[in-house]
PDB file of N, CA and C in Angstrom:
ATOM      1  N   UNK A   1     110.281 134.806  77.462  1.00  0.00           N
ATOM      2  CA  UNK A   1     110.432 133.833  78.521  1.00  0.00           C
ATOM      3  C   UNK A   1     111.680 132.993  78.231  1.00  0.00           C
ATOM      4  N   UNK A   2     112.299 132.554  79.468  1.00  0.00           N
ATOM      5  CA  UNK A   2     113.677 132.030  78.574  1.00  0.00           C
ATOM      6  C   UNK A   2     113.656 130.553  78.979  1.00  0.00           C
ATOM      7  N   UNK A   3     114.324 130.193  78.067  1.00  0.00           N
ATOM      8  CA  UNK A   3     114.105 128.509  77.905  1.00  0.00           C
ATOM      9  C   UNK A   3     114.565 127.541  79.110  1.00  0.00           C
ATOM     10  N   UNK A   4     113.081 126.778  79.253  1.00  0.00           N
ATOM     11  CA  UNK A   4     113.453 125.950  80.488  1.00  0.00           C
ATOM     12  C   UNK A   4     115.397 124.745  80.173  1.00  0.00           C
ATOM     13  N   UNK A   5     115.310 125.158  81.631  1.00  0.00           N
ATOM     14  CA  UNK A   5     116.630 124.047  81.736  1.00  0.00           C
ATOM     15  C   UNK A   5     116.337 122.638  81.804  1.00  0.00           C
ATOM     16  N   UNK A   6     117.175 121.950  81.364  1.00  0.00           N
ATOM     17  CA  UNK A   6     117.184 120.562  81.056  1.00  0.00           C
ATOM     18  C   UNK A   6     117.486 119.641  82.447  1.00  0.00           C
ATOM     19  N   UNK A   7     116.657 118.894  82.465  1.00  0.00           N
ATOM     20  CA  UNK A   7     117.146 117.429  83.283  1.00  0.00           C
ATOM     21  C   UNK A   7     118.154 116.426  83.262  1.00  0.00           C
ATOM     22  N   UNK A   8     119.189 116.365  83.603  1.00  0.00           N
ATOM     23  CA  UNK A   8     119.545 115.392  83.146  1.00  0.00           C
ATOM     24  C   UNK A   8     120.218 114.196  83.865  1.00  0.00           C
ATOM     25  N   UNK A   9     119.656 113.763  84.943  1.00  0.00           N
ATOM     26  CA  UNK A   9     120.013 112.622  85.909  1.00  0.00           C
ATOM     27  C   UNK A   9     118.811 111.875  85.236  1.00  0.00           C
ATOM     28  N   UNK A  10     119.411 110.427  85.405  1.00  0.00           N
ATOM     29  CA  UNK A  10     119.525 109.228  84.973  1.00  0.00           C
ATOM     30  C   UNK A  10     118.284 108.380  85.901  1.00  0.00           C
ATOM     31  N   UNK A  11     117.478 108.028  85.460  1.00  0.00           N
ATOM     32  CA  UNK A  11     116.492 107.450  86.584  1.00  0.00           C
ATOM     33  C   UNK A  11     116.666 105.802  86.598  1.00  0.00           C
ATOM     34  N   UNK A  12     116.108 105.280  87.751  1.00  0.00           N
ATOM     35  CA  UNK A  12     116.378 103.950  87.905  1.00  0.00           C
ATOM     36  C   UNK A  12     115.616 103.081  87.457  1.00  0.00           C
ATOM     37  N   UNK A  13     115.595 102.151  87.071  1.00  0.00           N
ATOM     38  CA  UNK A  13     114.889 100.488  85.992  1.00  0.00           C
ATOM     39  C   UNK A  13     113.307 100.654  87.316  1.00  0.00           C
ATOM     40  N   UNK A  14     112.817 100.520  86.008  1.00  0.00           N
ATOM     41  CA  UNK A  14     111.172 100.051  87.042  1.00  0.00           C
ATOM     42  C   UNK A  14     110.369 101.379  87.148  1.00  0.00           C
ATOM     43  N   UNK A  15     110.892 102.923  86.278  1.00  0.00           N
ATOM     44  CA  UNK A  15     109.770 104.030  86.189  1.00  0.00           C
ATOM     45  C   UNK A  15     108.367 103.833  86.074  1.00  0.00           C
ATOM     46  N   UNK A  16     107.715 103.786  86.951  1.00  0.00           N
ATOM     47  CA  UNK A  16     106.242 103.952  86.367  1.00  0.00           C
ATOM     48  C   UNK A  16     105.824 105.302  85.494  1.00  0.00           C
ATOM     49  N   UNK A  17     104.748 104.827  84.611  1.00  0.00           N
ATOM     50  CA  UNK A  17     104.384 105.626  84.079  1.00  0.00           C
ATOM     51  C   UNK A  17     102.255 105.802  83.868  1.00  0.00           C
ATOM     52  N   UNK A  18     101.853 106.613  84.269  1.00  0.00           N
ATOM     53  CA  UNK A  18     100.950 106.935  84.147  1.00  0.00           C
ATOM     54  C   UNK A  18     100.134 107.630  83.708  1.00  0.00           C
ATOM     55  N   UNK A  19      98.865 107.131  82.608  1.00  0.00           N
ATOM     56  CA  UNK A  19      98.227 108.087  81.472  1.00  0.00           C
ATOM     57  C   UNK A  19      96.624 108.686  82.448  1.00  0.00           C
ATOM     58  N   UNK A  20      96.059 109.233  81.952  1.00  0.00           N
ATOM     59  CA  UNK A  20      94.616 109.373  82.059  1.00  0.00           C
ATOM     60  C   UNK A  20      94.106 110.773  81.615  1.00  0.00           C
ATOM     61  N   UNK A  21      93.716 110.031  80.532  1.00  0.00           N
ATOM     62  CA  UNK A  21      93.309 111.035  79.777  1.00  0.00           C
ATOM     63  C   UNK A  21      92.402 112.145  80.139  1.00  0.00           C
ATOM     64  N   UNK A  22      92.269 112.777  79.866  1.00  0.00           N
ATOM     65  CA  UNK A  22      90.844 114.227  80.146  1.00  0.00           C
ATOM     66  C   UNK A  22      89.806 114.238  79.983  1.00  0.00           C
ATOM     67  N   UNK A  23      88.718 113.574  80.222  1.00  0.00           N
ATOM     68  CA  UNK A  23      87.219 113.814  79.165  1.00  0.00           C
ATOM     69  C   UNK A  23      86.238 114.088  80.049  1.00  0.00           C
ATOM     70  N   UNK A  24      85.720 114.934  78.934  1.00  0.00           N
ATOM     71  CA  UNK A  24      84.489 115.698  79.287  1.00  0.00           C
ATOM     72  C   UNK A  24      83.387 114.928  78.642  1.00  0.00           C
ATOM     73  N   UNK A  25      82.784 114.409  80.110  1.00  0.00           N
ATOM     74  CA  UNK A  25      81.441 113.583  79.599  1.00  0.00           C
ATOM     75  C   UNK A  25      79.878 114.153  80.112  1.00  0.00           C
ATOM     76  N   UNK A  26      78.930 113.969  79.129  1.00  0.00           N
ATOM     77  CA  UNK A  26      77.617 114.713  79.229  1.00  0.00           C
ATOM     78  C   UNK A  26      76.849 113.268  79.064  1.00  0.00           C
ATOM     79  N   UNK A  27      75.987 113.104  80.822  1.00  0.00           N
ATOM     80  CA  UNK A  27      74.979 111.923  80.557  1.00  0.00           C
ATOM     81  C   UNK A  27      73.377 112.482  80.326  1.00  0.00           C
ATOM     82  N   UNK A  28      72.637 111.672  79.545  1.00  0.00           N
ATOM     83  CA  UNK A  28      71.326 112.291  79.666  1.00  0.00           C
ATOM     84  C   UNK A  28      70.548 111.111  79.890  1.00  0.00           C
ATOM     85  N   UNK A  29      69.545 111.476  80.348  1.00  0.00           N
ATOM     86  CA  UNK A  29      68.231 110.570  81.311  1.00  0.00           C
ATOM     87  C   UNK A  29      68.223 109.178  80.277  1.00  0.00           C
ATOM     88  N   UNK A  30      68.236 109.066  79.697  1.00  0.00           N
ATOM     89  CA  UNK A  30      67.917 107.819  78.941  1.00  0.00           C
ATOM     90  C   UNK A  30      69.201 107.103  79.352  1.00  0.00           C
ATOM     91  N   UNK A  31      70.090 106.982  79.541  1.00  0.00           N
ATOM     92  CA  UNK A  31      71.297 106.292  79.976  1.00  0.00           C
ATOM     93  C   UNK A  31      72.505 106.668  78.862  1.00  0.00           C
ATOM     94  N   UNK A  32      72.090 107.392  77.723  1.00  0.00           N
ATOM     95  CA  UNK A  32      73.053 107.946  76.990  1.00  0.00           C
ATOM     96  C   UNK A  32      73.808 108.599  77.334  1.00  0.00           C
ATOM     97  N   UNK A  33      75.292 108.357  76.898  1.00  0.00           N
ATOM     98  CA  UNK A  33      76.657 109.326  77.201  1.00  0.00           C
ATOM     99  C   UNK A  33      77.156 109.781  76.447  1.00  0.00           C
ATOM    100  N   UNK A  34      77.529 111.019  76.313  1.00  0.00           N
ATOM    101  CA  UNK A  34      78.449 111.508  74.911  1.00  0.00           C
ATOM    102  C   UNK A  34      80.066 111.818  76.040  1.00  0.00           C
ATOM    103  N   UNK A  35      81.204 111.689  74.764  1.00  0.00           N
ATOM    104  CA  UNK A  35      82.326 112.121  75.733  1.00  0.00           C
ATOM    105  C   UNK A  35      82.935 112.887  74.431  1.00  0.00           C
ATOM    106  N   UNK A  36      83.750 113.793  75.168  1.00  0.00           N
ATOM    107  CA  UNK A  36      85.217 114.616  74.199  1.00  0.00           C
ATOM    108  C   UNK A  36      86.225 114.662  75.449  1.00  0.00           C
ATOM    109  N   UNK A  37      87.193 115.311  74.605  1.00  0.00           N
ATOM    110  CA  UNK A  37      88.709 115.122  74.363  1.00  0.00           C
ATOM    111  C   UNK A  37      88.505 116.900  75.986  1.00  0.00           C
ATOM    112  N   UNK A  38      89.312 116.717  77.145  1.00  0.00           N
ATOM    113  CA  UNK A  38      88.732 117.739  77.613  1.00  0.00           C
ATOM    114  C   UNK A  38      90.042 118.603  77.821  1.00  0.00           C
ATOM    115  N   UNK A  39      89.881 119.059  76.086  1.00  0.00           N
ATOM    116  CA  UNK A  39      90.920 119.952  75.463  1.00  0.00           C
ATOM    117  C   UNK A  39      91.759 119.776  74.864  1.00  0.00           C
ATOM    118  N   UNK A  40      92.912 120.492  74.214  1.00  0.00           N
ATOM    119  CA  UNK A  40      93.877 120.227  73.225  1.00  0.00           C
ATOM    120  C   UNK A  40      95.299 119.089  73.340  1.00  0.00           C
ATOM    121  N   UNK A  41      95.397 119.078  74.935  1.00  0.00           N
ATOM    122  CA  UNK A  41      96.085 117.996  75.130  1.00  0.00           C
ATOM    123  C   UNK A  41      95.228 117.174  76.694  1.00  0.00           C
ATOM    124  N   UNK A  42      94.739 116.618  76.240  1.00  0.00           N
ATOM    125  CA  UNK A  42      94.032 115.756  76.837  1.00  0.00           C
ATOM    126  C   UNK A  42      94.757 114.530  77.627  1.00  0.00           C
ATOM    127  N   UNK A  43      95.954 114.027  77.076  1.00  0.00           N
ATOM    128  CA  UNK A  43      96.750 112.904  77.350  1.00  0.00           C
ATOM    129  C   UNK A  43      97.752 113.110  77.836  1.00  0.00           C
ATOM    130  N   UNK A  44      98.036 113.839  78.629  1.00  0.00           N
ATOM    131  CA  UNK A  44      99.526 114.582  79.616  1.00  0.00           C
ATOM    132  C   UNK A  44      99.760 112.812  80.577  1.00  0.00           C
ATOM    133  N   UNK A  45     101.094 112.804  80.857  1.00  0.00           N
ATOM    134  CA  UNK A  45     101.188 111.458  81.213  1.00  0.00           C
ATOM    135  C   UNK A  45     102.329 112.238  82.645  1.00  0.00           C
ATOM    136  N   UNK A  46     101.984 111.313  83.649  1.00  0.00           N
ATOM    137  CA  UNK A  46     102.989 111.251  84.816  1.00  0.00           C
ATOM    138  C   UNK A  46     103.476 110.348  85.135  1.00  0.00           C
ATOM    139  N   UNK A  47     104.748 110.485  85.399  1.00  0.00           N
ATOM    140  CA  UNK A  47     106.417 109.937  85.356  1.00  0.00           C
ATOM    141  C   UNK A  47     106.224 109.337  87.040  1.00  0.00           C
ATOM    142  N   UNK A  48     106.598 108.616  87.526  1.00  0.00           N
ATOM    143  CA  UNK A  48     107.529 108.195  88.602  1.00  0.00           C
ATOM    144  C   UNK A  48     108.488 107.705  88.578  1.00  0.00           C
ATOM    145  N   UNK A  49     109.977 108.661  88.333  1.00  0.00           N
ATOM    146  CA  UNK A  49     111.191 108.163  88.443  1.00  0.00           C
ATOM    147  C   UNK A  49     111.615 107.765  89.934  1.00  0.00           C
ATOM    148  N   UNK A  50     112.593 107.366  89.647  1.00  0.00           N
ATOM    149  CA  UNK A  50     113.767 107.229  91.084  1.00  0.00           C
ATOM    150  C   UNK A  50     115.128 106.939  90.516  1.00  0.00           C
ATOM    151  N   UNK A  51     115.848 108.449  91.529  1.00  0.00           N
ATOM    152  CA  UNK A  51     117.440 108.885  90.554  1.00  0.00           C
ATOM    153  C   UNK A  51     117.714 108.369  91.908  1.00  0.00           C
ATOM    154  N   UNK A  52     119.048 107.520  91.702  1.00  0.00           N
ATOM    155  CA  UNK A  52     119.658 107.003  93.109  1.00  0.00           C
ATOM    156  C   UNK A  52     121.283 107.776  92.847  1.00  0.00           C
ATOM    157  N   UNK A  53     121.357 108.583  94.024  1.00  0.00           N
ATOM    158  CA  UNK A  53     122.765 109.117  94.008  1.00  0.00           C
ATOM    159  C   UNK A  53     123.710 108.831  94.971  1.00  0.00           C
ATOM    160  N   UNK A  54     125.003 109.048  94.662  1.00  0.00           N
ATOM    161  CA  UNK A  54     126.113 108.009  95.651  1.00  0.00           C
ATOM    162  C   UNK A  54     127.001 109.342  96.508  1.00  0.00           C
ATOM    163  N   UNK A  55     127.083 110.369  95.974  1.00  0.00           N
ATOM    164  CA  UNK A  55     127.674 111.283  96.608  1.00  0.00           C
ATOM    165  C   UNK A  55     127.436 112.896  96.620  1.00  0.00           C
ATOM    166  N   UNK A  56     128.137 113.153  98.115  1.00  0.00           N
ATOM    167  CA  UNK A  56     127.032 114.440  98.726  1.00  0.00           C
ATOM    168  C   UNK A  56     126.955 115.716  97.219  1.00  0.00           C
ATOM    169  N   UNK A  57     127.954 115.799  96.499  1.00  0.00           N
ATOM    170  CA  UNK A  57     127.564 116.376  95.574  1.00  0.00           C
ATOM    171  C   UNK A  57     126.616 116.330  94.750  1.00  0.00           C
ATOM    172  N   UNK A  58     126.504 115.382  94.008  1.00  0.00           N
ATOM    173  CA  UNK A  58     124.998 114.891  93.592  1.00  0.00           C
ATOM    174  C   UNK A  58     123.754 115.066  93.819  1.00  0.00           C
ATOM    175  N   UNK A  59     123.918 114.469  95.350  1.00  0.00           N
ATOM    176  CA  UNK A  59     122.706 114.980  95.994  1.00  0.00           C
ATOM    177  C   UNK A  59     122.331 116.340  96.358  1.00  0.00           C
ATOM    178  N   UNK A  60     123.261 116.960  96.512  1.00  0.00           N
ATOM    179  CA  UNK A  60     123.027 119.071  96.290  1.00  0.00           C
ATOM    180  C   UNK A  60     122.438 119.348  95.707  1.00  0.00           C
ATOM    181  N   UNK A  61     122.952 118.880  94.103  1.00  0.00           N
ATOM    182  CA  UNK A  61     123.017 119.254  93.110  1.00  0.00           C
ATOM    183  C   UNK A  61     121.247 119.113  92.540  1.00  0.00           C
ATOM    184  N   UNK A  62     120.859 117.738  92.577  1.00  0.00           N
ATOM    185  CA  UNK A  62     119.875 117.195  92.530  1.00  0.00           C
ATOM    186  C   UNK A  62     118.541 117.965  93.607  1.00  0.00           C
ATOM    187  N   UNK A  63     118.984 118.512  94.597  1.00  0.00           N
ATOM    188  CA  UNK A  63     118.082 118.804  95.313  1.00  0.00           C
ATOM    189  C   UNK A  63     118.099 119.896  95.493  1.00  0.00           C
ATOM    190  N   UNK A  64     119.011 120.598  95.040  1.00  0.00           N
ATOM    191  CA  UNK A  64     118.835 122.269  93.995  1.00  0.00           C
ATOM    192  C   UNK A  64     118.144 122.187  92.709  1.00  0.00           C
ATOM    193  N   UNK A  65     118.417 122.064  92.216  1.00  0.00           N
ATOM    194  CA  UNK A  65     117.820 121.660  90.461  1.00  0.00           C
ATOM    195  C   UNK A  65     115.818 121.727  91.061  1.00  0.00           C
ATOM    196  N   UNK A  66     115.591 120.866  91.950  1.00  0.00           N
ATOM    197  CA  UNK A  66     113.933 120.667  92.304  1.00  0.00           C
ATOM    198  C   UNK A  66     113.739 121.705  93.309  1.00  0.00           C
ATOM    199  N   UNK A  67     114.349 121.862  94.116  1.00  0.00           N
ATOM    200  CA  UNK A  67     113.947 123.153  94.961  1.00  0.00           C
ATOM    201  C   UNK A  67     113.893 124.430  94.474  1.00  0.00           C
ATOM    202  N   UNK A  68     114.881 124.465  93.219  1.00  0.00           N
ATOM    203  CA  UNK A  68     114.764 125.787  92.362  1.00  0.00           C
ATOM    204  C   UNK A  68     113.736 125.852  91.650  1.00  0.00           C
ATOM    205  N   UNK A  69     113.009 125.055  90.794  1.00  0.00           N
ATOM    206  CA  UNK A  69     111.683 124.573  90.337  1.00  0.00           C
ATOM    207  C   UNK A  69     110.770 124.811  91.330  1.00  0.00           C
ATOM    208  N   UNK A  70     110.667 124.253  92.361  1.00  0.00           N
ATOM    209  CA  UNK A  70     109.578 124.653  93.601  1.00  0.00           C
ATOM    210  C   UNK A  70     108.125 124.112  92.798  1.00  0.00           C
ATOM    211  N   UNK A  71     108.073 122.905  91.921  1.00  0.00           N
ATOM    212  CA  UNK A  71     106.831 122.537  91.474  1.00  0.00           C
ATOM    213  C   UNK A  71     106.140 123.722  90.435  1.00  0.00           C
ATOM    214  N   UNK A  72     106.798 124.746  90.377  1.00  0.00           N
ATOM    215  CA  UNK A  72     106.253 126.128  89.465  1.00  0.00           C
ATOM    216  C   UNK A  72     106.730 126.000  88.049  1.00  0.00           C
ATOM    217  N   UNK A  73     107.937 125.827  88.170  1.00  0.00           N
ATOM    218  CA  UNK A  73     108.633 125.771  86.969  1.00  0.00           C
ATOM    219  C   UNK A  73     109.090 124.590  86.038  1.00  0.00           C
ATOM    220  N   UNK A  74     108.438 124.885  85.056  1.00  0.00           N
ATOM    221  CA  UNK A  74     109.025 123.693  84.552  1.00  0.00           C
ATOM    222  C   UNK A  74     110.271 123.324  83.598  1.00  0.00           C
ATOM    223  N   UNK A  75     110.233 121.977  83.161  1.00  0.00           N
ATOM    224  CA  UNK A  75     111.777 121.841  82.945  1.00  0.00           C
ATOM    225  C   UNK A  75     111.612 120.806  81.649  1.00  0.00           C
ATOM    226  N   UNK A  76     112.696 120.865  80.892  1.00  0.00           N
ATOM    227  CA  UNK A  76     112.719 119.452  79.935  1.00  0.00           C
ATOM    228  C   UNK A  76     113.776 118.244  80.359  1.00  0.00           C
ATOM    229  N   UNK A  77     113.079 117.445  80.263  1.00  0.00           N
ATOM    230  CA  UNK A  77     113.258 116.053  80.563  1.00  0.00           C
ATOM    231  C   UNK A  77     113.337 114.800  79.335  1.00  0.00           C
ATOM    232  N   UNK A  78     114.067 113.767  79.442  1.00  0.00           N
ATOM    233  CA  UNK A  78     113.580 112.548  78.030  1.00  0.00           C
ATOM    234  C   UNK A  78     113.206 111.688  78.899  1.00  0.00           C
ATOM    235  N   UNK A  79     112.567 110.972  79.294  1.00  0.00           N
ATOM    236  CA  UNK A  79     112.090 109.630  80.014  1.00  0.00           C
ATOM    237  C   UNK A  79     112.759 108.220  79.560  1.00  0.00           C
ATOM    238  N   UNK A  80     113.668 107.755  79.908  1.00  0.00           N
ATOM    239  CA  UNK A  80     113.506 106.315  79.524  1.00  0.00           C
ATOM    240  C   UNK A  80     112.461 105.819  78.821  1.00  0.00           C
ATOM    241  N   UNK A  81     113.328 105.147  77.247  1.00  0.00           N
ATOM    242  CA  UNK A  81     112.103 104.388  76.849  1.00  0.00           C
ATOM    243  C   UNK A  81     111.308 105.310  75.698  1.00  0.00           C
ATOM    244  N   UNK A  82     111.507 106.777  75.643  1.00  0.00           N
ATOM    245  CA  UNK A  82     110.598 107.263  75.125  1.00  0.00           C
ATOM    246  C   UNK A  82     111.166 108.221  74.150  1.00  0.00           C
ATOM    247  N   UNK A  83     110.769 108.468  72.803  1.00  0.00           N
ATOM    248  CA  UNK A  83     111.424 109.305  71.683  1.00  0.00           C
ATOM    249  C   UNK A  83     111.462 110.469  71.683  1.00  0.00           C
ATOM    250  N   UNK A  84     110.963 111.234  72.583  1.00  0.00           N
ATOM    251  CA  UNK A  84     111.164 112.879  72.593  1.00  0.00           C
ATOM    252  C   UNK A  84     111.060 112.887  74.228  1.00  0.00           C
ATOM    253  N   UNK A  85     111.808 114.441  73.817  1.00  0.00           N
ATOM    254  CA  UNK A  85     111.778 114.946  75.131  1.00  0.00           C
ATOM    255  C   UNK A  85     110.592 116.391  75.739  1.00  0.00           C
ATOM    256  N   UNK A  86     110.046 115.940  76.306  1.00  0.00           N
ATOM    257  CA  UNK A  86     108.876 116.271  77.455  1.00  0.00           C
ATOM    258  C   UNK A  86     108.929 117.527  78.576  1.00  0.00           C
ATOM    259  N   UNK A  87     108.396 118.418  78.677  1.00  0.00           N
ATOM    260  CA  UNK A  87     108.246 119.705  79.178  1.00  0.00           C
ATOM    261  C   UNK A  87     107.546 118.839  80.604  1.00  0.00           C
ATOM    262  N   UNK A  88     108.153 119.253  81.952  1.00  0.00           N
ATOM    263  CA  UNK A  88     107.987 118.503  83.027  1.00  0.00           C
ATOM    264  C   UNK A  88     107.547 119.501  84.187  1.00  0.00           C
ATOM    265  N   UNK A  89     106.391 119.419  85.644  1.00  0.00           N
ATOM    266  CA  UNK A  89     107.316 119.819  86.696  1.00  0.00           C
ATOM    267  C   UNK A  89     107.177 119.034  87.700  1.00  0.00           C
ATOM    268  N   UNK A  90     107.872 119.117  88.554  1.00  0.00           N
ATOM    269  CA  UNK A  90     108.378 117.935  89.566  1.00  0.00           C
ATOM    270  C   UNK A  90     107.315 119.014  91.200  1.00  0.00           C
ATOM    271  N   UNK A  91     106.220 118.325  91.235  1.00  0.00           N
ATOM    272  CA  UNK A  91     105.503 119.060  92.655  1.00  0.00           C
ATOM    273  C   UNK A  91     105.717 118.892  94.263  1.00  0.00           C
ATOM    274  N   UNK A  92     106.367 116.975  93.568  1.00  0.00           N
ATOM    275  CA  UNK A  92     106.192 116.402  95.023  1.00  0.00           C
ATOM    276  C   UNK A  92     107.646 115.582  94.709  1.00  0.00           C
ATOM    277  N   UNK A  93     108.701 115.221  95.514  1.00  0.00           N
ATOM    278  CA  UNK A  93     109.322 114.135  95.672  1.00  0.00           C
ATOM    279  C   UNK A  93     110.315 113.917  97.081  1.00  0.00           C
ATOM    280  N   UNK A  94     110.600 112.898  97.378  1.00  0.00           N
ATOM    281  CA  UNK A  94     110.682 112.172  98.899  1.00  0.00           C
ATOM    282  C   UNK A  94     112.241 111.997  98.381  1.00  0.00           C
ATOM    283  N   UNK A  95     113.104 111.995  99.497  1.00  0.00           N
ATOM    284  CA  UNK A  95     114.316 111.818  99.633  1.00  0.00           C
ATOM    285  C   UNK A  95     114.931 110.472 100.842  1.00  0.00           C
ATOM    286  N   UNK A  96     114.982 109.651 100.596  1.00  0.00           N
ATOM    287  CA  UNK A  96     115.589 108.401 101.054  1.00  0.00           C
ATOM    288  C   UNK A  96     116.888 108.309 101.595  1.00  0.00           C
ATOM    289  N   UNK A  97     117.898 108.808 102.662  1.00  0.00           N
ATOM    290  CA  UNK A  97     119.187 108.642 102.622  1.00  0.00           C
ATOM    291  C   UNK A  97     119.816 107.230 103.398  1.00  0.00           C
ATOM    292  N   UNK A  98     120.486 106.567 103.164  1.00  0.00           N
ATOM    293  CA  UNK A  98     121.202 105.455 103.326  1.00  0.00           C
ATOM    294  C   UNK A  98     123.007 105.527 103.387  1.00  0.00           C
ATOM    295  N   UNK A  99     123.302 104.461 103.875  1.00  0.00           N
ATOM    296  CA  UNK A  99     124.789 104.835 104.240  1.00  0.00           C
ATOM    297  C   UNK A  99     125.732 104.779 103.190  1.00  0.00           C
ATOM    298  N   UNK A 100     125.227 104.356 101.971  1.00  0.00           N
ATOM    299  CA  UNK A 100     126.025 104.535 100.706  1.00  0.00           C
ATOM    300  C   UNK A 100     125.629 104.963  99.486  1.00  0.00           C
ATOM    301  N   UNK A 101     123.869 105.507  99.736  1.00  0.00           N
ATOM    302  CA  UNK A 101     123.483 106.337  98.478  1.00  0.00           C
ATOM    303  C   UNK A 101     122.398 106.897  98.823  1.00  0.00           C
ATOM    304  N   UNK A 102     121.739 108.118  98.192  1.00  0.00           N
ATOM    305  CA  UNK A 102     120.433 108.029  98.246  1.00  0.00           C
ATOM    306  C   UNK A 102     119.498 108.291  97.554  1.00  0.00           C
ATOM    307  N   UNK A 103     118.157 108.091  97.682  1.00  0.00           N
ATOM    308  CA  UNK A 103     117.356 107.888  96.339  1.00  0.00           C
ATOM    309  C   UNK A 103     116.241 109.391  96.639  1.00  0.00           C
ATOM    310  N   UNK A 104     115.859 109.514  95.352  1.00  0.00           N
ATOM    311  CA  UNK A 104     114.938 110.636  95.119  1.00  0.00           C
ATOM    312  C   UNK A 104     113.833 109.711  94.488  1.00  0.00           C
ATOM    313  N   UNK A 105     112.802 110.186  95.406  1.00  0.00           N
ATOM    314  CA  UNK A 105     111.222 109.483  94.606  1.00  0.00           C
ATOM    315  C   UNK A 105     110.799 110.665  93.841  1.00  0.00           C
ATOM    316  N   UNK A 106     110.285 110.872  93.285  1.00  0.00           N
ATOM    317  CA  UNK A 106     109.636 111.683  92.531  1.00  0.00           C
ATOM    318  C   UNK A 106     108.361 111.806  91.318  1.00  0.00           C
ATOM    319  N   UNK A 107     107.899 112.860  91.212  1.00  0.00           N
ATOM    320  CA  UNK A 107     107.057 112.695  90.535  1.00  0.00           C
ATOM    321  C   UNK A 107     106.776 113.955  89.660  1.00  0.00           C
ATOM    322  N   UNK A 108     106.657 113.626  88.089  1.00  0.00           N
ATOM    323  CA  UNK A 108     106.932 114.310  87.490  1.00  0.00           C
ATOM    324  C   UNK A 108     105.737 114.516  86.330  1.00  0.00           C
ATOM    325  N   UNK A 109     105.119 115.233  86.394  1.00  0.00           N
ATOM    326  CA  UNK A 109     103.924 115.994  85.525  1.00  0.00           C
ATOM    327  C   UNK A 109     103.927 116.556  84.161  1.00  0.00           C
ATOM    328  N   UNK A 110     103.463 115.951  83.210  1.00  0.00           N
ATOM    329  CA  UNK A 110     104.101 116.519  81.911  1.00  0.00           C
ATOM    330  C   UNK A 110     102.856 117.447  81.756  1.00  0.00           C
ATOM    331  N   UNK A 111     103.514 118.817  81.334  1.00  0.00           N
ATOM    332  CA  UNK A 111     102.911 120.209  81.536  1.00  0.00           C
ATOM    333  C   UNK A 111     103.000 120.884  79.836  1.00  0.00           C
ATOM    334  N   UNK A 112     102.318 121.780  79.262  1.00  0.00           N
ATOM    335  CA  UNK A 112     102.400 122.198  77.620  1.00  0.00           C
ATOM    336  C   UNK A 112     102.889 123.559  77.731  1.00  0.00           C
ATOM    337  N   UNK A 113     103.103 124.072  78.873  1.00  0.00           N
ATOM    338  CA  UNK A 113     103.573 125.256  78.605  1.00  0.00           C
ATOM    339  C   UNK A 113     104.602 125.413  80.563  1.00  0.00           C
TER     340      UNK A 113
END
């Protein structure tokens, strides 16, 4: 399999970031709960960037890069803020155009394989 391609536009101040973990919980009649980990990576976290671009090249470029992905493929990415870089795919993101830039919403899924 050959190695995913890299990300590398610049996202804008104010990324959200969102955890929720995986667990597999078993209740029984007495009001007792047991929980686990629901699987080996349990803690996959999703990104909401926003890359703001100023010219029509950019924006091609940018909206090739995700349309070539098509949400299937994934890609490596570094997140603002964060010490390694992250195996990603991008399923959903909204395009904003304005008379002197435009922004990509997006949303980005950290994936293990």
């Amino acid at each position: 399999m050959p190695e995913p391609e890299v990300f590398n536009w610049i996202p804008r101040e104010g990324m959200e970031t969102t955890r929720k973990p995986s667990v597999i919980t078993v209740k029984f009649g007495d009001g007792y709960e047991q929980r686990r980990a629901g699987g080996l990576n349990a803690d996959l976290k999703t990104f909401k960037p926003v890359f703001r671009v100023t010219d029509e090249y950019s924006r091609a470029a940018l909206d090739s890069f995700l349309s070539r992905h098509a949400g299937i493929r994934a890609f490596l990415w570094r997140p603002p803020k964060h010490n390694r870089t992250v195996r990603v795919v991008c399923r959903e993101w909204s395009i904003s155009d304005n008379a002197m830039h435009t922004d990509f919403n997006c949303t980005f899924e950290e994936v293990t394989h």
